[in-house]
N, C-alpha and C. Protein backbone atom coordinates (compact mmCIF):
# COMPACT_ATOMS: atom_id res chain seq x y z
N UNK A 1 4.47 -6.32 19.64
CA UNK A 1 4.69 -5.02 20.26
C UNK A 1 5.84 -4.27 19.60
N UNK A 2 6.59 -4.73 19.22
CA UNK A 2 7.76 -4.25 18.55
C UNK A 2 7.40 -3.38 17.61
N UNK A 3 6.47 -4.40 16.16
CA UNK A 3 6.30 -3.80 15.29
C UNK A 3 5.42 -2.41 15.42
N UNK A 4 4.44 -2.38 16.63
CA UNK A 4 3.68 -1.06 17.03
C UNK A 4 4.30 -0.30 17.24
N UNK A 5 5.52 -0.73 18.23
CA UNK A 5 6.22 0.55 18.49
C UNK A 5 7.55 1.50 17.39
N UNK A 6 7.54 0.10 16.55
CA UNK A 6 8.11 0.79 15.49
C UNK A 6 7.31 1.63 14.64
N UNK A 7 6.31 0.62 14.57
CA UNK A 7 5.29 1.69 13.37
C UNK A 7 4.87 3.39 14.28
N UNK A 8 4.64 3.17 15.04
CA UNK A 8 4.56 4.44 16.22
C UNK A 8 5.73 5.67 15.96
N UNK A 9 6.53 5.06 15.72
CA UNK A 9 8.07 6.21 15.27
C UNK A 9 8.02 6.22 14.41
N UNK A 10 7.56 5.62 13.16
CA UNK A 10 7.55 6.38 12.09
C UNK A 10 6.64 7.12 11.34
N UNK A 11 5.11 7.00 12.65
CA UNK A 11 3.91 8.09 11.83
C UNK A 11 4.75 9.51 12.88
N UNK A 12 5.88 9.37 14.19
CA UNK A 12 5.78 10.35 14.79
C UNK A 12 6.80 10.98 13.66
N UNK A 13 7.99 10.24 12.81
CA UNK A 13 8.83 10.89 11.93
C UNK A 13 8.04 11.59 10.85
N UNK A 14 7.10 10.88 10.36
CA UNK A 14 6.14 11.75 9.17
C UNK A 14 5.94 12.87 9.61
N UNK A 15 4.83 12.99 11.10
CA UNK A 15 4.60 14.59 12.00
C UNK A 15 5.36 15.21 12.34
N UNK A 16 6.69 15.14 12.13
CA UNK A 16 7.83 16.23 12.60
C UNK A 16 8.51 16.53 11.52
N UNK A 17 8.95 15.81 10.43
CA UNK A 17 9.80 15.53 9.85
C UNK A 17 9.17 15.81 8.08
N UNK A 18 8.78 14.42 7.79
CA UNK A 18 8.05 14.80 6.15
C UNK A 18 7.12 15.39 5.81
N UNK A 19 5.92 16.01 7.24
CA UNK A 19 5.25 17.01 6.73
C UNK A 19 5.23 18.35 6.43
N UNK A 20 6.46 18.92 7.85
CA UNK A 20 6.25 20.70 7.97
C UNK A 20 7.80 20.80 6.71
N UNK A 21 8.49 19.64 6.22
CA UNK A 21 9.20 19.73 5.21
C UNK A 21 8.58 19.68 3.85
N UNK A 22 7.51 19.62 3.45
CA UNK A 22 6.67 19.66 2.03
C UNK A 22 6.10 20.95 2.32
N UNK A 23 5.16 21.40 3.49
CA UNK A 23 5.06 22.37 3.75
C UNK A 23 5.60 23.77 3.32
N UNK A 24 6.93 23.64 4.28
CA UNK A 24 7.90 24.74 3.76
C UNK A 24 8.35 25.02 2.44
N UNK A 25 8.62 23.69 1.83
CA UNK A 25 8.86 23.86 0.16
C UNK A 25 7.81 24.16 -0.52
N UNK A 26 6.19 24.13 -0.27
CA UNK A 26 5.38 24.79 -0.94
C UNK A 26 4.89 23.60 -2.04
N UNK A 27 5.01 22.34 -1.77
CA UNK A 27 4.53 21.63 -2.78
C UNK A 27 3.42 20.71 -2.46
N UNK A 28 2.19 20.90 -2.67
CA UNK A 28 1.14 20.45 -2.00
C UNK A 28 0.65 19.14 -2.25
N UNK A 29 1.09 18.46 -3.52
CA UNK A 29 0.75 16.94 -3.97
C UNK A 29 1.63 16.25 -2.79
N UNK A 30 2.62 16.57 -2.31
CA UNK A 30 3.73 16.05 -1.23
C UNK A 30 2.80 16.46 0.29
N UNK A 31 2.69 17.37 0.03
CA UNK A 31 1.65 17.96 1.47
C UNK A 31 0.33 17.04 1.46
N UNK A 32 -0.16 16.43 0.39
CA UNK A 32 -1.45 15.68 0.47
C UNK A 32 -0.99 14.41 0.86
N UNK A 33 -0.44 13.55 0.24
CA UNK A 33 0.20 12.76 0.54
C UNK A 33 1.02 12.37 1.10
N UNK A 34 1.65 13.10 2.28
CA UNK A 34 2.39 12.97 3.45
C UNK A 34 0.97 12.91 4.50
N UNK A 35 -0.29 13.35 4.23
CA UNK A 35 -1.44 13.70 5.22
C UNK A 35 -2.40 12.53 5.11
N UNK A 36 -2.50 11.99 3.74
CA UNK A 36 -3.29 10.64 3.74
C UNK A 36 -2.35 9.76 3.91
N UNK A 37 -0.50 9.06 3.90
CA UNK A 37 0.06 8.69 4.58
C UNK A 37 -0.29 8.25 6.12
N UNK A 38 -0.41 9.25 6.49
CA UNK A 38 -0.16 9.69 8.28
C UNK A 38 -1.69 9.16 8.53
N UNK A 39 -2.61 9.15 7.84
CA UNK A 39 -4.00 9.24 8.41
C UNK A 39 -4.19 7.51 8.21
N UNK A 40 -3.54 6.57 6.87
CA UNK A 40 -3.71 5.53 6.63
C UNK A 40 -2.71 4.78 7.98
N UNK A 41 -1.56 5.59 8.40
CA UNK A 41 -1.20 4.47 9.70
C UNK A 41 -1.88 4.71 10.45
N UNK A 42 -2.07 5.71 11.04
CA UNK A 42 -2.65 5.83 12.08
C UNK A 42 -4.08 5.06 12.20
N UNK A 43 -4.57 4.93 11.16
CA UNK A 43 -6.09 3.59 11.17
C UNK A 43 -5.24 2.66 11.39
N UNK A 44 -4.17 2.02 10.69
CA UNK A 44 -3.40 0.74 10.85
C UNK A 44 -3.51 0.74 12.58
N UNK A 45 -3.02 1.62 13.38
CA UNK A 45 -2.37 1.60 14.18
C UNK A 45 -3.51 0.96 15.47
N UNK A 46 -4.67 1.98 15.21
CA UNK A 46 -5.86 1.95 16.09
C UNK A 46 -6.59 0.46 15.63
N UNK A 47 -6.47 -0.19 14.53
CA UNK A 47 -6.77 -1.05 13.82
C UNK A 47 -6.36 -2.75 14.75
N UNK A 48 -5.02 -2.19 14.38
CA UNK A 48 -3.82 -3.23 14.91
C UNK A 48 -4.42 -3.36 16.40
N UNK A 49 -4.01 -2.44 17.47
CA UNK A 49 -4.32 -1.98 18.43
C UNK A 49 -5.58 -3.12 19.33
N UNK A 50 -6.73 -3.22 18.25
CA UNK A 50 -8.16 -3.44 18.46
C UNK A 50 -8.03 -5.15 18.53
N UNK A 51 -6.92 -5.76 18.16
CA UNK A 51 -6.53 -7.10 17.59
C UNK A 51 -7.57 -7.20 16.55
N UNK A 52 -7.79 -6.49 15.38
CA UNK A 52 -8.00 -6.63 14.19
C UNK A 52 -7.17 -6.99 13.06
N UNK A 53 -7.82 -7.63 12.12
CA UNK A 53 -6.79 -7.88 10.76
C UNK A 53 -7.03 -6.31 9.96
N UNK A 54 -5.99 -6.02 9.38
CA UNK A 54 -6.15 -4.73 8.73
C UNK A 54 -6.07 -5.09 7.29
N UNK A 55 -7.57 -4.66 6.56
CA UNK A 55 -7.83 -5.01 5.07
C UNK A 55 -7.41 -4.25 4.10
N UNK A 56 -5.99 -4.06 3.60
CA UNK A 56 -5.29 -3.56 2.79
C UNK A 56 -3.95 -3.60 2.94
N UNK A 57 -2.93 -2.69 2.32
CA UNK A 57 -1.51 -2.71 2.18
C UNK A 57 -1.27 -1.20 1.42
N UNK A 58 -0.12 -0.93 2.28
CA UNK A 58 0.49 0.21 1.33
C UNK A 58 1.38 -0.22 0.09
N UNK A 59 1.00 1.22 -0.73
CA UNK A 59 2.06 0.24 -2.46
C UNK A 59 2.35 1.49 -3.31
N UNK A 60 3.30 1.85 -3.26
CA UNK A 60 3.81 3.32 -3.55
C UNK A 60 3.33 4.41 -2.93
N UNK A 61 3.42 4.21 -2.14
CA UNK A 61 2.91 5.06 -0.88
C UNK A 61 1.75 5.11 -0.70
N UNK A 62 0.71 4.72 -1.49
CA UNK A 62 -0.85 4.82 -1.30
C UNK A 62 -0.97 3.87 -0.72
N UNK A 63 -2.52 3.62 -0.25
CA UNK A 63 -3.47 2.62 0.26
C UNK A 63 -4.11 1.70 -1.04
N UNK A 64 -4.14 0.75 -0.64
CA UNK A 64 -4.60 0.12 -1.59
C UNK A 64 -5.66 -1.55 -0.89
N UNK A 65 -6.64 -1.54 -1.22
CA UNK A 65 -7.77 -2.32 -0.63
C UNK A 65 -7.27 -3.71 -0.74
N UNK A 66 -7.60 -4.08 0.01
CA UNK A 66 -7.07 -5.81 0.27
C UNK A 66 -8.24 -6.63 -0.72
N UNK A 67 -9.22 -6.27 -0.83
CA UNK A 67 -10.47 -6.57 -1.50
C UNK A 67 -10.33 -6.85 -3.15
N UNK A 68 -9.04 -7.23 -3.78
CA UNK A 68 -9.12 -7.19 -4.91
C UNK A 68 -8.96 -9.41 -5.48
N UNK A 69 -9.54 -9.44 -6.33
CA UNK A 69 -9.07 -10.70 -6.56
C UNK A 69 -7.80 -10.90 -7.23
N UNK A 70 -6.86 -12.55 -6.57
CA UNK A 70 -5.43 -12.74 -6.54
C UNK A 70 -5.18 -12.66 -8.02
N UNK A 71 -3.84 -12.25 -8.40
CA UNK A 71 -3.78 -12.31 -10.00
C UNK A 71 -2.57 -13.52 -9.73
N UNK A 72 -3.00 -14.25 -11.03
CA UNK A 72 -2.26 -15.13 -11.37
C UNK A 72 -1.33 -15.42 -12.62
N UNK A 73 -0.02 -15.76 -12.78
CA UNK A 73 0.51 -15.58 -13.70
C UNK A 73 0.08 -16.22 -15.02
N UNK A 74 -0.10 -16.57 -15.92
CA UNK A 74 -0.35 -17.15 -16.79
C UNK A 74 0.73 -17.21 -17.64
N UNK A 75 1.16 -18.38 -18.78
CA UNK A 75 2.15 -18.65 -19.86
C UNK A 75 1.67 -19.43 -20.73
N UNK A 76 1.01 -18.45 -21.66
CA UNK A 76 0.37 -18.76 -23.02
C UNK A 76 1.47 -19.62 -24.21
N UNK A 77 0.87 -20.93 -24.21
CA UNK A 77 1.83 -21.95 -25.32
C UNK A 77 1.23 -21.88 -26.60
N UNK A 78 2.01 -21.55 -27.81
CA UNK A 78 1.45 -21.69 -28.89
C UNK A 78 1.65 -23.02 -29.22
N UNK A 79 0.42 -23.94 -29.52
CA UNK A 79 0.45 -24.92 -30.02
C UNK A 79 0.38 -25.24 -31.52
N UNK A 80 0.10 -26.53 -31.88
CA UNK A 80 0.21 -27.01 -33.64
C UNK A 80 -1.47 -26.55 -33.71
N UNK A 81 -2.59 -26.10 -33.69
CA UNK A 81 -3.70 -25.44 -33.84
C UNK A 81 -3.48 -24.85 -34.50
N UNK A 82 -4.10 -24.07 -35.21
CA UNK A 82 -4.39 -22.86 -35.75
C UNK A 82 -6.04 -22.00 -35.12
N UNK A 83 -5.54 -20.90 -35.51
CA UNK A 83 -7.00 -19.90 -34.69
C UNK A 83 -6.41 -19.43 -33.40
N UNK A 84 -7.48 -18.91 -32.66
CA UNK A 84 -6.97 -18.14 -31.60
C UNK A 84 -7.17 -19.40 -30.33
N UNK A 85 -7.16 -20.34 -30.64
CA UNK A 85 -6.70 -21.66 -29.72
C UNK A 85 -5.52 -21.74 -29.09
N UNK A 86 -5.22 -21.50 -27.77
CA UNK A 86 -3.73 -21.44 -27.43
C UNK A 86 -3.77 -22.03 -25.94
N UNK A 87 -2.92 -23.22 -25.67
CA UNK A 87 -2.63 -23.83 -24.43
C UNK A 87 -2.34 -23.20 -23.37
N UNK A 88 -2.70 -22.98 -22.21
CA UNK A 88 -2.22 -22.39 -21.05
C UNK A 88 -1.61 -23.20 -20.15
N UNK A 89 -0.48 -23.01 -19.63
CA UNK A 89 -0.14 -23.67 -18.59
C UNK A 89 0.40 -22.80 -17.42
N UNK A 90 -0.17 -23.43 -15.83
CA UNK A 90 0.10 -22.41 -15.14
C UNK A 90 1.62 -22.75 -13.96
């Protein structure tokens, strides 16, 4: 409950606060993205709400799909081979 009601104050700070302020300055990439912002919590919210898992994450301010496969680091060893033969270890 906490985290709802936190997340709750800060789509109400976006609607008072970071939108009619992009607005006024006239800069509309800020005006779009203060609006798909506000529209991606607010699914979180109704989401959350439903006791659903919510399939994604925000990541520089966008949405971004939970649906992607995990990346893993890799550290390519050059070995005594020659050619494009090269040891991986993870």
């Amino acid at each position: 409950m906490e985290l709802v009601a936190y997340h709750q104050k800060l789509v109400k700070q976006i609607q008072e606060d970071v939108l009619p302020t992009a607005e006024k300055e006239g800069q509309p990439a800020q005006v779009e993205n203060a609006k798909q912002m506000l529209a991606t919590m607010q699914s979180w919210l109704r989401i959350r709400m439903s006791g659903q898992p919510f399939a994604g994450k925000m990541h520089h301010f966008k949405f971004e799909a939970d649906n992607a496969k995990p990346k893993f680091k890799r550290k390519i060893i050059k070995g005594r081979r020659g050619g494009n033969h090269r040891s991986v270890r993870h």
